[in-house]
Protein backbone atom coordinates (compact mmCIF):
# COMPACT_ATOMS: atom_id res chain seq x y z
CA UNK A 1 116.91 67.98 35.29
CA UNK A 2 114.29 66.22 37.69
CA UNK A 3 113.67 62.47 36.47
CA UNK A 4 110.28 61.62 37.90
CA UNK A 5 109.25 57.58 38.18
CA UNK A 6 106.18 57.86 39.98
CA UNK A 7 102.91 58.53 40.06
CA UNK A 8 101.96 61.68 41.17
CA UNK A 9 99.40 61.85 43.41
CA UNK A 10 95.88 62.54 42.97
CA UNK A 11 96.04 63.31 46.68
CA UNK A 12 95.82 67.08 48.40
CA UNK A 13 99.23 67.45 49.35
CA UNK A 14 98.05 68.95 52.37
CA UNK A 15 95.60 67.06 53.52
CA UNK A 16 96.68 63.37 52.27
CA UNK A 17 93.25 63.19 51.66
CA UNK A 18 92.25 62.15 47.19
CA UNK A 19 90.18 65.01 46.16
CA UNK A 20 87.48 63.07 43.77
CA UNK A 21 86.61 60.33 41.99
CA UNK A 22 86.06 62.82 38.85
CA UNK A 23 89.13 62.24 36.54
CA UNK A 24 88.49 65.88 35.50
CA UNK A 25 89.05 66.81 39.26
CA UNK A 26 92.08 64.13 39.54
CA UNK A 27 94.01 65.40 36.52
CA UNK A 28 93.71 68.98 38.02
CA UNK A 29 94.82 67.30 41.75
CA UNK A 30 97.74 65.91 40.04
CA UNK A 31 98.97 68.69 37.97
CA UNK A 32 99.11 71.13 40.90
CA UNK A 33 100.77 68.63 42.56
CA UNK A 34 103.36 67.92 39.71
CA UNK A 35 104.03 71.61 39.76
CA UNK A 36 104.86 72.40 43.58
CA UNK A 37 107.41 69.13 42.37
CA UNK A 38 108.62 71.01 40.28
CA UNK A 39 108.84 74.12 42.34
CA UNK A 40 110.48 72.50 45.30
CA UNK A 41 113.30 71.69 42.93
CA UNK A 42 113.44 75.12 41.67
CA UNK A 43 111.81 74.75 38.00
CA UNK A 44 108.96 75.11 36.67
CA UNK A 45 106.19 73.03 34.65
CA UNK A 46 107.28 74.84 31.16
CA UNK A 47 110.75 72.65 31.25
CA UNK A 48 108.68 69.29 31.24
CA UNK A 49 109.47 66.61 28.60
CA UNK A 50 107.46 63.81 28.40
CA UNK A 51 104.58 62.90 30.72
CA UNK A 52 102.19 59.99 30.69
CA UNK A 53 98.38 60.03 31.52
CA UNK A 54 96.71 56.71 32.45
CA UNK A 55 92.79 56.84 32.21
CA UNK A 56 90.79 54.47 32.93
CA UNK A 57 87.50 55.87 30.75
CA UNK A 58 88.69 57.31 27.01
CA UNK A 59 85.31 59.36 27.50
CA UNK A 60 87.55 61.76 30.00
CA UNK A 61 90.26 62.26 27.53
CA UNK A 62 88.46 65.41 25.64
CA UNK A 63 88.17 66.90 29.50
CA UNK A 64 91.51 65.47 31.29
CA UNK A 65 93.38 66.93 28.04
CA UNK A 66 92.10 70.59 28.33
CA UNK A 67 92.44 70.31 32.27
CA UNK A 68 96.61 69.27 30.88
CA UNK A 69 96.13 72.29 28.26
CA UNK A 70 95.61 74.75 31.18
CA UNK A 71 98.76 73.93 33.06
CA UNK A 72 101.55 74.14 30.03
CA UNK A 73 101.62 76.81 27.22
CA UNK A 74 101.74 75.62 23.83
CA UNK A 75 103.94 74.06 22.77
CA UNK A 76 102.49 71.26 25.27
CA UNK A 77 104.52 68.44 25.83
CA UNK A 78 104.52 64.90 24.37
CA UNK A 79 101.66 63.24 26.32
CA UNK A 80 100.81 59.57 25.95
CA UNK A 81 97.10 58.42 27.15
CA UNK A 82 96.39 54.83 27.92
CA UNK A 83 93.69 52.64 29.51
């Protein structure tokens, strides 16, 4: 099990360099980053839990939410959005 108390980065791994100031673009950014996570430690996305998504516009849930959608097959798990 990998316990994760961070933020993931909205940051291009390789590069160091955050991709956009689009939340669409920064929830993408952050999932591919939460997955090569979770590929360095030899699992996979599918196993995750719990995760939390912090926006700071409600108007980007609708578009954050299918960007999460596309990264986990139903069932998704428990997400909790905040401002």
């Amino acid at each position: 099990m990998i316990w994760s108390r961070l933020k993931v980065s909205m940051a291009d791994a390789a590069t160091s360099e955050f991709n956009s100031a689009n939340a669409v673009e920064q929830a993408e950014q952050c999932l591919r980053n939460l997955e090569a996570i979770a590929k360095a430690a030899g699992t996979e996305l599918s196993k995750t839990v719990k995760t939390t998504v912090l926006l700071s516009d409600l108007g980007d849930f609708a578009e954050v939410n299918r960007v999460y959608a596309s990264f986990f097959s139903p069932p998704t798990p428990l997400a909790h959005a905040t401002t």
